[in-house]
N, C-alpha and C. Protein backbone atom coordinates (compact mmCIF):
# COMPACT_ATOMS: atom_id res chain seq x y z
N UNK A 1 6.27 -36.89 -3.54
CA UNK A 1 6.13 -36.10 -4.75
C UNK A 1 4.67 -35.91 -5.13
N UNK A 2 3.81 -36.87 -4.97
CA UNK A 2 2.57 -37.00 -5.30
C UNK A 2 1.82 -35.81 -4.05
N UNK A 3 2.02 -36.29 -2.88
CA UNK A 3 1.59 -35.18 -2.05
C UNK A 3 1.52 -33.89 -2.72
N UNK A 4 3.03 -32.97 -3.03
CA UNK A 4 3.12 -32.17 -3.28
C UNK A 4 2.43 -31.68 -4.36
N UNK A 5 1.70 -32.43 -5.55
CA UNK A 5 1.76 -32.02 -6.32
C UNK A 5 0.15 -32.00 -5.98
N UNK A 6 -0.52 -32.09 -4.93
CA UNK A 6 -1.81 -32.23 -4.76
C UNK A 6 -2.34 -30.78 -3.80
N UNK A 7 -0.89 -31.04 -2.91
CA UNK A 7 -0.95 -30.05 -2.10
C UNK A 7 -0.87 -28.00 -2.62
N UNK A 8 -0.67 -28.42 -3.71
CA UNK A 8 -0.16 -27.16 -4.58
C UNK A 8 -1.53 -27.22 -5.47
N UNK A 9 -2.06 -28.16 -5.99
CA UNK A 9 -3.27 -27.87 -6.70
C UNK A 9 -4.86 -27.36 -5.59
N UNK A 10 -4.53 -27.86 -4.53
CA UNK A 10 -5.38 -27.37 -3.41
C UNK A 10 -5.51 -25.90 -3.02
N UNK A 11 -4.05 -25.76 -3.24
CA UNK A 11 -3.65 -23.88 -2.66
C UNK A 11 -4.17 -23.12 -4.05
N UNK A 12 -4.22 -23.71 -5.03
CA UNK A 12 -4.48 -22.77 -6.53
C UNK A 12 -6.06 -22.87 -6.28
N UNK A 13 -6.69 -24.19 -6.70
CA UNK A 13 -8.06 -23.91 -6.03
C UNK A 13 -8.43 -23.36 -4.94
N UNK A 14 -8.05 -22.98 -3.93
CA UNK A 14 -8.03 -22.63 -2.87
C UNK A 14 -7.99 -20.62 -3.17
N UNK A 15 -7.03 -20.27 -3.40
CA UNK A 15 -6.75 -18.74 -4.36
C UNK A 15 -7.45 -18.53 -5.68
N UNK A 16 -7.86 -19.67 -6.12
CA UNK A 16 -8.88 -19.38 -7.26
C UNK A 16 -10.76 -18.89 -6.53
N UNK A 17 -10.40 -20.01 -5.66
CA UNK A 17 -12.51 -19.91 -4.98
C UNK A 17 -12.00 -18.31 -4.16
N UNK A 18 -11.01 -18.22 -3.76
CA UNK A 18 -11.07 -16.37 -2.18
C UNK A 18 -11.13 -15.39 -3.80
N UNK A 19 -10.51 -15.35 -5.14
CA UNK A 19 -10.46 -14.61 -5.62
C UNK A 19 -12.11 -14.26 -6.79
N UNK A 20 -12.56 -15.31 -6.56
CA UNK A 20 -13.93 -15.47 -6.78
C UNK A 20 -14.89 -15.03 -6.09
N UNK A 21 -14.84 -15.23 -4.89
CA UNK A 21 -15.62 -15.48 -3.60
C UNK A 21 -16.60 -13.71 -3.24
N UNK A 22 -17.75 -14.50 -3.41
CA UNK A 22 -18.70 -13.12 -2.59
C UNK A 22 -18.57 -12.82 -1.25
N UNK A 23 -19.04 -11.82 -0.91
CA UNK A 23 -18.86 -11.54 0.51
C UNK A 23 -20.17 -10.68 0.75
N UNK A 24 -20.99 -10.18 -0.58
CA UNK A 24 -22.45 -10.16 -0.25
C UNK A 24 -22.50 -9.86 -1.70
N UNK A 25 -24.04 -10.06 -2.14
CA UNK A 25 -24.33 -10.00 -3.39
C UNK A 25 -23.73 -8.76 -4.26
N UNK A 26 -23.10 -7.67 -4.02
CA UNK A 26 -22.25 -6.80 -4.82
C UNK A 26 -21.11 -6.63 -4.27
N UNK A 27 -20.33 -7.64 -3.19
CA UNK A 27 -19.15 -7.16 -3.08
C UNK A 27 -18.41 -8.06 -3.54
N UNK A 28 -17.13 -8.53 -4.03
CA UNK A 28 -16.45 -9.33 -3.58
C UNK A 28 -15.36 -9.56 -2.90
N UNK A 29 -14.27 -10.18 -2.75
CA UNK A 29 -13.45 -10.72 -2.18
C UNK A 29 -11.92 -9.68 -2.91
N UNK A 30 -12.34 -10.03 -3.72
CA UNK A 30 -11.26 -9.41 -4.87
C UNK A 30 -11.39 -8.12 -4.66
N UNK A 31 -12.40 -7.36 -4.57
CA UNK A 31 -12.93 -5.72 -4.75
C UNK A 31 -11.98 -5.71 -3.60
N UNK A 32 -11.87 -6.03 -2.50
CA UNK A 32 -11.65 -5.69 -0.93
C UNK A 32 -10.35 -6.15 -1.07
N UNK A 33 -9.80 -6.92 -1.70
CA UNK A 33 -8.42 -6.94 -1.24
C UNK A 33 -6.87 -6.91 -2.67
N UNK A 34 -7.90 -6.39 -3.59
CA UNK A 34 -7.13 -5.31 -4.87
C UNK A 34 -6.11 -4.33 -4.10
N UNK A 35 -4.52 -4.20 -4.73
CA UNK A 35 -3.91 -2.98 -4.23
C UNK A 35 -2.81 -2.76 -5.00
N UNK A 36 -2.57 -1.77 -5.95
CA UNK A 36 -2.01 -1.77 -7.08
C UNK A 36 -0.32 -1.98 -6.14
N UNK A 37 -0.38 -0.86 -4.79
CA UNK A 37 0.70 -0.94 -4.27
C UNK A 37 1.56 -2.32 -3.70
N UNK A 38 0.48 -3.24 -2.96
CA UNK A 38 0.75 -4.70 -2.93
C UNK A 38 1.68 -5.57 -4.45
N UNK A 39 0.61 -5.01 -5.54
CA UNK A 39 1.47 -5.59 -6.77
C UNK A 39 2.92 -5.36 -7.31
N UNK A 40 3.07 -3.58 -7.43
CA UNK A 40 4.04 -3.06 -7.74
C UNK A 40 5.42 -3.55 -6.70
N UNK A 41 5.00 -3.74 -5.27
CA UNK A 41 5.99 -3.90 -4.61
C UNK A 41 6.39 -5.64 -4.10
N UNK A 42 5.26 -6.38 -4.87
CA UNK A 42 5.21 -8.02 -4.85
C UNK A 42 5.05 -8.18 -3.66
N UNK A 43 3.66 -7.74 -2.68
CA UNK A 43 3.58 -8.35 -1.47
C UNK A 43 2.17 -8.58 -1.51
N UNK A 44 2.33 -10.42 -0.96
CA UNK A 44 0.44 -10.69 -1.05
C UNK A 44 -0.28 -9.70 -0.24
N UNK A 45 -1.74 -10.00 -0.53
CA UNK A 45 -2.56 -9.23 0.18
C UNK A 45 -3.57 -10.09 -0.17
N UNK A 46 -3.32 -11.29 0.97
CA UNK A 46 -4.44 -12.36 1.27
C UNK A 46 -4.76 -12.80 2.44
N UNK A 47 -6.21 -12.21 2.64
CA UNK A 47 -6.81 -12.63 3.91
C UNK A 47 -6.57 -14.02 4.72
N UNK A 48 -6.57 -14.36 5.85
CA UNK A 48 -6.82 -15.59 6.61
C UNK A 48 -8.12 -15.55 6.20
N UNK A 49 -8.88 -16.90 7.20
CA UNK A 49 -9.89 -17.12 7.21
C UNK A 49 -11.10 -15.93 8.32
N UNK A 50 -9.99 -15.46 9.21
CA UNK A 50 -10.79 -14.80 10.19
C UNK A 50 -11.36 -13.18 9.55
N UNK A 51 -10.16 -12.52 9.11
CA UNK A 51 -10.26 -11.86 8.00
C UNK A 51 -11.23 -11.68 7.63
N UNK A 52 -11.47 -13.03 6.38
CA UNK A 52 -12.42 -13.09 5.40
C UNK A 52 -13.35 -12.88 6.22
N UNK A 53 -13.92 -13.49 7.35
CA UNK A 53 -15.31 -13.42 7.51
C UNK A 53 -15.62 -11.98 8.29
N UNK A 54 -14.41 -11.26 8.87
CA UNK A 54 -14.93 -9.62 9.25
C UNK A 54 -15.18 -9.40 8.00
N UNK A 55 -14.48 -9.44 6.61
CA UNK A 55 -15.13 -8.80 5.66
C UNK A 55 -16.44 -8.85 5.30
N UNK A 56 -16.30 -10.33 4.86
CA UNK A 56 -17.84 -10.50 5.28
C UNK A 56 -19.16 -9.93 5.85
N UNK A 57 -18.99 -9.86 7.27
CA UNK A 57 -19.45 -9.28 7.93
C UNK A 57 -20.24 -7.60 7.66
N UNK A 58 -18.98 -7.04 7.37
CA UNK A 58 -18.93 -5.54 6.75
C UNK A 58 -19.54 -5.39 5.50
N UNK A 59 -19.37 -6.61 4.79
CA UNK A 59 -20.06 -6.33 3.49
C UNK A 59 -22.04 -6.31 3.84
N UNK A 60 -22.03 -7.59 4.69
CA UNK A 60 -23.47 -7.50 4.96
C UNK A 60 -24.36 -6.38 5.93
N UNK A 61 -23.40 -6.56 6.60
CA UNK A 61 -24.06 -5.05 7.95
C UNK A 61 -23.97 -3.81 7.34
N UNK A 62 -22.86 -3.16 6.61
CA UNK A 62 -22.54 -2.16 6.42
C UNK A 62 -22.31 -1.71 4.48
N UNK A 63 -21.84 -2.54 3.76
CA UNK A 63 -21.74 -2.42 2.30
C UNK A 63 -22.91 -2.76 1.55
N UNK A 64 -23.31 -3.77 2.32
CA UNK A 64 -24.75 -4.08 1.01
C UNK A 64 -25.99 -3.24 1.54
N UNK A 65 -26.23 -3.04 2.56
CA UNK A 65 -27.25 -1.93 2.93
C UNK A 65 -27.35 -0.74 2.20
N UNK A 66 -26.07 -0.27 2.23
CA UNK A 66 -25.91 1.43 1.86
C UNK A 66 -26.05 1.12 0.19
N UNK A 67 -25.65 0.04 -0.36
CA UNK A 67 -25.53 -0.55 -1.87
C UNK A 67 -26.54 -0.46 -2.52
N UNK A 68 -27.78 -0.98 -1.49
CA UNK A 68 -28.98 -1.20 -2.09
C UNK A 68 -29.75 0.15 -1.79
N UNK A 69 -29.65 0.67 -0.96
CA UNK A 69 -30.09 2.39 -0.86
C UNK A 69 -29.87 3.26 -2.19
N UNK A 70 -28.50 2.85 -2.48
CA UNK A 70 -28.63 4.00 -3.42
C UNK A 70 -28.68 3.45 -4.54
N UNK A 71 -28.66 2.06 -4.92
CA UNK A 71 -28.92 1.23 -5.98
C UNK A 71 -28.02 1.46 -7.57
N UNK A 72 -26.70 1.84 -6.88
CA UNK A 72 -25.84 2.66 -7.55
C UNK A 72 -24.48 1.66 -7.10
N UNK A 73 -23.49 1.80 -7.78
CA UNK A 73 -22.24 1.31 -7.75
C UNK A 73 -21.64 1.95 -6.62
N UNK A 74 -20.46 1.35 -5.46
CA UNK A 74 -20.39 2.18 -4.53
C UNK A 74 -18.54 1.61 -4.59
N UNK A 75 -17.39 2.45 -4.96
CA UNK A 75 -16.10 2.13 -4.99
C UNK A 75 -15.66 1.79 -3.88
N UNK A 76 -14.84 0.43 -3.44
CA UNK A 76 -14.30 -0.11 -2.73
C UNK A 76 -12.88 0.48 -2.70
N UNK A 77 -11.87 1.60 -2.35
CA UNK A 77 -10.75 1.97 -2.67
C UNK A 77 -9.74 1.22 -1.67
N UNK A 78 -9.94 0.68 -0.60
CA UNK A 78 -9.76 0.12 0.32
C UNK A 78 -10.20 -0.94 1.52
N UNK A 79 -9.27 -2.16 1.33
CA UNK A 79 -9.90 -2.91 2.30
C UNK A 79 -9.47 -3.77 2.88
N UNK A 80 -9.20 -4.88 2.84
CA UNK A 80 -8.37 -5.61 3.58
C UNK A 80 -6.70 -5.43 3.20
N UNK A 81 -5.94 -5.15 4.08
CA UNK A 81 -4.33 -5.14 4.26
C UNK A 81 -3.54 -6.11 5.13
N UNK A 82 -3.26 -6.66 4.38
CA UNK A 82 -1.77 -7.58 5.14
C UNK A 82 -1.32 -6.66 5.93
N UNK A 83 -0.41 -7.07 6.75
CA UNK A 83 0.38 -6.30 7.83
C UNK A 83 1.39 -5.45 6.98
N UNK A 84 2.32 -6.40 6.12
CA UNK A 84 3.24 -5.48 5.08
C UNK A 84 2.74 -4.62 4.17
N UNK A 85 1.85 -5.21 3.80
CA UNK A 85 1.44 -4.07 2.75
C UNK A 85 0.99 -2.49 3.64
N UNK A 86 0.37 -2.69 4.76
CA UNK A 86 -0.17 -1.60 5.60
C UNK A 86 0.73 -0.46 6.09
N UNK A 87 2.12 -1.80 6.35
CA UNK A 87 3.57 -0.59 6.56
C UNK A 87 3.73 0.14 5.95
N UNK A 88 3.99 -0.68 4.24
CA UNK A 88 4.32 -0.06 3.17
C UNK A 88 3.99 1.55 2.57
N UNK A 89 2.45 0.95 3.29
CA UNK A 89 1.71 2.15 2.58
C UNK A 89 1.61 3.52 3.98
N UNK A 90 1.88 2.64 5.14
CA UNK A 90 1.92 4.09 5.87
C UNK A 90 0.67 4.03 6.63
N UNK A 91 0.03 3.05 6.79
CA UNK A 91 -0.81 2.80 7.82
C UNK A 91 -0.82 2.74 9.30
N UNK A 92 -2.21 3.08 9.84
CA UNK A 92 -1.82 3.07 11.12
C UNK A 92 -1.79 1.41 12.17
N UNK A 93 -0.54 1.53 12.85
CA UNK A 93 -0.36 0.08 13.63
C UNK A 93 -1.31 -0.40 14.02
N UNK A 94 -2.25 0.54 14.42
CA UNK A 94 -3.61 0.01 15.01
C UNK A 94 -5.10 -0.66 13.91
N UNK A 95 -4.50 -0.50 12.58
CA UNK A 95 -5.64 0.14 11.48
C UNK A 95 -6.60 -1.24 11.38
N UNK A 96 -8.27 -1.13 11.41
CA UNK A 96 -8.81 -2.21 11.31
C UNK A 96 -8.88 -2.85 9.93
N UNK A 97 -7.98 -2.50 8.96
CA UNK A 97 -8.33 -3.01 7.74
C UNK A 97 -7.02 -4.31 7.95
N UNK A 98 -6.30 -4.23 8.94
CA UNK A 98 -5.44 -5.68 8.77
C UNK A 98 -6.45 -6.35 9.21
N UNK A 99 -7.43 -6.56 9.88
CA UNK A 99 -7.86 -7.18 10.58
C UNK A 99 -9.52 -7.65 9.33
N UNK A 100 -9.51 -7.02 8.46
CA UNK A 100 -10.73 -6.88 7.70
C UNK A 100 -11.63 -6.01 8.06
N UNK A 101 -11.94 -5.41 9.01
CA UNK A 101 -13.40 -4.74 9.51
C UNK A 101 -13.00 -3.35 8.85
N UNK A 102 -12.49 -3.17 7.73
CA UNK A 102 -12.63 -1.78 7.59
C UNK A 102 -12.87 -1.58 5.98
N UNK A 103 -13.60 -0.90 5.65
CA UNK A 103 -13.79 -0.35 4.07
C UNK A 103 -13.18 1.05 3.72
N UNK A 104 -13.02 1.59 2.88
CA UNK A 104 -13.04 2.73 2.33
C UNK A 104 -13.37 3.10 0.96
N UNK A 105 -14.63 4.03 1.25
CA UNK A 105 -15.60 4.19 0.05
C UNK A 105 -15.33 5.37 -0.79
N UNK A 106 -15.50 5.12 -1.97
CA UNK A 106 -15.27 6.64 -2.43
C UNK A 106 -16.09 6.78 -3.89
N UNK A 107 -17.52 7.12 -2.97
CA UNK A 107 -18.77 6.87 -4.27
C UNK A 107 -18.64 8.31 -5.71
N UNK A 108 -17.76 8.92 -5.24
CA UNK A 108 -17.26 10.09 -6.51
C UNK A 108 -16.46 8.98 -7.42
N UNK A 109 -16.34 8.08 -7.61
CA UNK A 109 -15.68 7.43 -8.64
C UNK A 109 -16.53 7.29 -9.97
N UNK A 110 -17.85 6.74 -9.41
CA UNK A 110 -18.71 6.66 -10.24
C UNK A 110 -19.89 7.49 -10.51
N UNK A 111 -19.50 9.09 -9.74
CA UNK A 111 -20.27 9.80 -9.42
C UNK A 111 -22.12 9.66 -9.43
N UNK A 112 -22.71 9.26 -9.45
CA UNK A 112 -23.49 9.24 -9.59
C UNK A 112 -24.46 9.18 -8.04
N UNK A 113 -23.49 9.80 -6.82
CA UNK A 113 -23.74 9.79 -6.26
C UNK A 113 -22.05 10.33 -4.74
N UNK A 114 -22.94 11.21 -3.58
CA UNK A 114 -21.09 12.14 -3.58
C UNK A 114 -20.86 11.27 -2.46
N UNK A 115 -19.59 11.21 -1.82
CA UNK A 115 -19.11 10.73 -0.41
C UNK A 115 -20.14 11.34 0.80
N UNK A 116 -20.11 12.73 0.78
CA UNK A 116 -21.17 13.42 1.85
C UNK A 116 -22.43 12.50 1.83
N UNK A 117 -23.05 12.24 0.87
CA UNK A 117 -24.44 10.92 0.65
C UNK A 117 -24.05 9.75 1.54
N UNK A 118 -23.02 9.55 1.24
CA UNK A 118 -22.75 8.07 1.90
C UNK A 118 -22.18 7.91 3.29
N UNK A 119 -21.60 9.03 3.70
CA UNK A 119 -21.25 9.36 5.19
C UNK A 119 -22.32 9.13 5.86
N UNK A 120 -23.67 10.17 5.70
CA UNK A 120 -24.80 10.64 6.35
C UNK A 120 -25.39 9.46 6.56
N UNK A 121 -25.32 8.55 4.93
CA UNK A 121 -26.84 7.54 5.17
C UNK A 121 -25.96 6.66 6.43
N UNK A 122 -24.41 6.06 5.67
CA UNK A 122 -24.77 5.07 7.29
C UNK A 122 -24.03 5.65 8.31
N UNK A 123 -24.21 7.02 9.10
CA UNK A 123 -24.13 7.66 9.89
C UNK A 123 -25.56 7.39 11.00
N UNK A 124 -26.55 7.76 9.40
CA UNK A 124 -27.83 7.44 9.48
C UNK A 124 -28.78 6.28 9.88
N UNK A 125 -28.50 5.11 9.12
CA UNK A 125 -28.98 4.05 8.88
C UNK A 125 -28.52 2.74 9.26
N UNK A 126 -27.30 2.56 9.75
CA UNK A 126 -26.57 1.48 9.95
C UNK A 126 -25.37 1.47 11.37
N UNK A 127 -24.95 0.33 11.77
CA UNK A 127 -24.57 0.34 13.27
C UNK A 127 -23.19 0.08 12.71
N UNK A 128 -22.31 0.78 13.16
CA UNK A 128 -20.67 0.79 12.85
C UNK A 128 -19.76 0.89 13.87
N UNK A 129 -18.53 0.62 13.83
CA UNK A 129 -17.63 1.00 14.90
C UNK A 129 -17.43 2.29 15.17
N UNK A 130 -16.50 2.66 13.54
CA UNK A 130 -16.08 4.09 13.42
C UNK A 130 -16.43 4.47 12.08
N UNK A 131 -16.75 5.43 12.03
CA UNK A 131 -17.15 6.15 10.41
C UNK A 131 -16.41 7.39 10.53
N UNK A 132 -15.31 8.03 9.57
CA UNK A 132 -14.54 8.60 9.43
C UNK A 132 -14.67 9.81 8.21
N UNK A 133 -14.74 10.67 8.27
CA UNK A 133 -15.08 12.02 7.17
C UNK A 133 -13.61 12.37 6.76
N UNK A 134 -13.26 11.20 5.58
CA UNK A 134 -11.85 11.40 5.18
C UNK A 134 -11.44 13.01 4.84
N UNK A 135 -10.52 13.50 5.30
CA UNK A 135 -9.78 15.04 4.64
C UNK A 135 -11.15 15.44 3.61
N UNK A 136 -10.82 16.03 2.69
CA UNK A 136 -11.88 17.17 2.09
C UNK A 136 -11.69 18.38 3.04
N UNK A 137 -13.45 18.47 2.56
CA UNK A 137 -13.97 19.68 3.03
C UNK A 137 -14.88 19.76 3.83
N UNK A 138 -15.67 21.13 4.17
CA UNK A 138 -17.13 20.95 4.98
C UNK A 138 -18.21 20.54 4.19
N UNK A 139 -18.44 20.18 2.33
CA UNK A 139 -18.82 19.65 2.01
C UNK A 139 -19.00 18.26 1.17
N UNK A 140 -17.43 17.77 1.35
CA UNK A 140 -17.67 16.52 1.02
C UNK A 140 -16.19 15.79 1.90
N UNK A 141 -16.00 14.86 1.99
CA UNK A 141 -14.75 14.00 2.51
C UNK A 141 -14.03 13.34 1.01
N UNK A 142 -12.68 13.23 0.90
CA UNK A 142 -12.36 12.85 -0.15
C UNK A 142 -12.70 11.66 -0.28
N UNK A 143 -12.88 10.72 0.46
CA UNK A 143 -13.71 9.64 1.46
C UNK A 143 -14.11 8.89 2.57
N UNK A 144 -14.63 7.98 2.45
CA UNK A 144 -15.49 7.56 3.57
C UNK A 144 -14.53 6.36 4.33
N UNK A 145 -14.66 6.49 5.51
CA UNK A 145 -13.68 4.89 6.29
C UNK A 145 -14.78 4.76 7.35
N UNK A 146 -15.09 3.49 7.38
CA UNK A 146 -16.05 2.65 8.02
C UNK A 146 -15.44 1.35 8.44
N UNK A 147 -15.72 1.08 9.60
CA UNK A 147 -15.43 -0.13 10.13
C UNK A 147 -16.85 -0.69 10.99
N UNK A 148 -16.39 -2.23 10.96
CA UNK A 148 -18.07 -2.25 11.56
C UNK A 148 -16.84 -3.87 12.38
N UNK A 149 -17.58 -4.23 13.70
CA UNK A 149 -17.07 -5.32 14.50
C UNK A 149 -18.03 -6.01 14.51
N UNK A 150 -18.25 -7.71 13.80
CA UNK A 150 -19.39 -8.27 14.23
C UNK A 150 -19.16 -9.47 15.61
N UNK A 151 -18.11 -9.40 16.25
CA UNK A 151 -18.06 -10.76 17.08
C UNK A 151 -17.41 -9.17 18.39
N UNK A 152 -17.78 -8.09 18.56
CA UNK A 152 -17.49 -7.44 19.51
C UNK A 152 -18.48 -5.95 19.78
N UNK A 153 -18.26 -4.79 19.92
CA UNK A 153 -18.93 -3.63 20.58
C UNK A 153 -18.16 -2.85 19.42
N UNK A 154 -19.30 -2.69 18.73
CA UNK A 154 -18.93 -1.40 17.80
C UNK A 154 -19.78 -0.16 18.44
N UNK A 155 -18.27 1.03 18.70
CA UNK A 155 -18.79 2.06 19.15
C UNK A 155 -18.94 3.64 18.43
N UNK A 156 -19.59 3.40 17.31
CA UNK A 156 -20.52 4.37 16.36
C UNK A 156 -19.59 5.54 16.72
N UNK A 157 -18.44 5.58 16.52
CA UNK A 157 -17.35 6.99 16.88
C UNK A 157 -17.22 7.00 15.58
N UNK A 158 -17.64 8.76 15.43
CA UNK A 158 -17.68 9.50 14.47
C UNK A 158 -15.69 10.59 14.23
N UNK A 159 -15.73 10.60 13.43
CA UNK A 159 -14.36 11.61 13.26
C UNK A 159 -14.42 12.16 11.97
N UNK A 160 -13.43 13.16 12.38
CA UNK A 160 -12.95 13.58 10.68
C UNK A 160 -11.48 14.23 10.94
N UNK A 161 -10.95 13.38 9.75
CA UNK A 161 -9.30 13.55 9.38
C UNK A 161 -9.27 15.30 8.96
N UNK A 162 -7.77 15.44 9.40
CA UNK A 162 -7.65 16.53 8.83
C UNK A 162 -6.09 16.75 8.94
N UNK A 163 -5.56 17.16 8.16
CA UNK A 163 -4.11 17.91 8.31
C UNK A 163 -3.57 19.46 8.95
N UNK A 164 -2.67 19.16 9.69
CA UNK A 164 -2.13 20.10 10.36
C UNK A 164 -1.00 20.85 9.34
N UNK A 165 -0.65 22.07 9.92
CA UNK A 165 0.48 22.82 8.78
C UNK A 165 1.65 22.22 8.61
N UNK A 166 2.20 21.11 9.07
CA UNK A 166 2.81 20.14 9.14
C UNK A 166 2.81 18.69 8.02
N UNK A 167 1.45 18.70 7.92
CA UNK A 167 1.13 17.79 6.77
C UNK A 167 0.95 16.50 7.70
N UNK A 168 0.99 17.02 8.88
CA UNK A 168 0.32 15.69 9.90
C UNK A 168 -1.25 15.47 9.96
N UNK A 169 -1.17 14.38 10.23
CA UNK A 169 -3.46 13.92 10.34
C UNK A 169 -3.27 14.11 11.30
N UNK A 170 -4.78 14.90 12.17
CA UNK A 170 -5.09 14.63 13.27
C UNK A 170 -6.58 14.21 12.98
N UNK A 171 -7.28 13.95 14.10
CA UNK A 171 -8.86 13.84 14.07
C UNK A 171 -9.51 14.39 15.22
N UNK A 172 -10.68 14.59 14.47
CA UNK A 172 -11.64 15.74 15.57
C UNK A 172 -12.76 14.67 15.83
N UNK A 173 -13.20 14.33 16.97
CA UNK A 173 -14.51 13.64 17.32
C UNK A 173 -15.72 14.75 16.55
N UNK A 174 -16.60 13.83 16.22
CA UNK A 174 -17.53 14.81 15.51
C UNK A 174 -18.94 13.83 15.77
N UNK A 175 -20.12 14.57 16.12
CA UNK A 175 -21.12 13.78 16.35
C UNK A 175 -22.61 14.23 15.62
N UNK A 176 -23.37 13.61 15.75
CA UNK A 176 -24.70 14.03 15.57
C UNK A 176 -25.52 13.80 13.83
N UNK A 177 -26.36 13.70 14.08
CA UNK A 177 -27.42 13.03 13.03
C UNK A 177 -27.38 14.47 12.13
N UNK A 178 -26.83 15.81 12.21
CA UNK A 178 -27.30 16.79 11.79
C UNK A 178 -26.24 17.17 10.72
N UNK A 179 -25.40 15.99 10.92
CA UNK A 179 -24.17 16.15 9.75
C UNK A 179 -24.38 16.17 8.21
């Protein structure tokens, strides 16, 4: 009985420090793994440990760089997904956000700065797996999907989503600094 009742105060501290927890000086833990849909439908959306530290990772290589560039608030709309929650929502089987390595930015929240800004710079400025020119237009993406691998070969593949008359995504390889 005593066990248990130790073992349960461990797991609360334990979900108290991940829901606290930085992952670089403006991101946190919480920002990245918020999902109104997770709540509404009562399914966690809590990282392992391996997880945590791709987030990690992403926050330092790829989120706090572009953060401090524009020295502006930068919306986290997406980020780490449980496997269920990922179904739920219609994700792809393959998607790196179960895995943590993936963000999705969407700096029109706080406008003060557009998605097209934030594509370019770390198109520009920073080493990623895949950087993605969410749906939109030819001048802005509704937003940004970035993944960055730090324990493998991130291969800087550029795309952009788009819908078919079908209402299917496809993606177009898209390259070059001139974007």
């Amino acid at each position: 009985m005593i066990w248990r009742k130790i073992n349960t105060l461990q797991i609360s501290d334990r979900k108290n420090s991940l829901i606290k927890m930085k992952l670089s000086k403006n991101l946190s833990l919480k920002e990245c793994t918020k999902s109104i849909t997770a709540e509404r439908l009562g399914i966690k959306n809590d990282p392992d440990e391996w997880a945590t530290e791709n987030l990690r990772a992403i926050a330092e290589h790829v989120f706090q760089p572009l953060r401090d560039a524009f020295k502006r608030p930068i919306y986290v709309s997406s980020g780490y997904r449980s496997p269920e929650l990922n179904t739920a929502i219609g994700g792809s089987k393959r998607s790196q956000h179960v895995e943590g390595r993936a963000l999705d930015l969407d700096a029109d929240v706080f406008g003060r700065c557009t998605n097209a800004e934030v594509f370019r710079w770390i198109l520009n400025n920073v080493t990623f797996d895949q950087l993605i020119w969410e749906f939109g237009d030819d001048d802005s993406p509704d937003w940004v999907h970035v993944s960055f691998v730090y324990d493998g070969i991130n291969r800087g593949r550029c795309l952009r989503a788009r819908r078919d008359d079908k209402g299917e995504t496809y993606y177009e390889v898209i390259f070059g600094k001139g974007l």
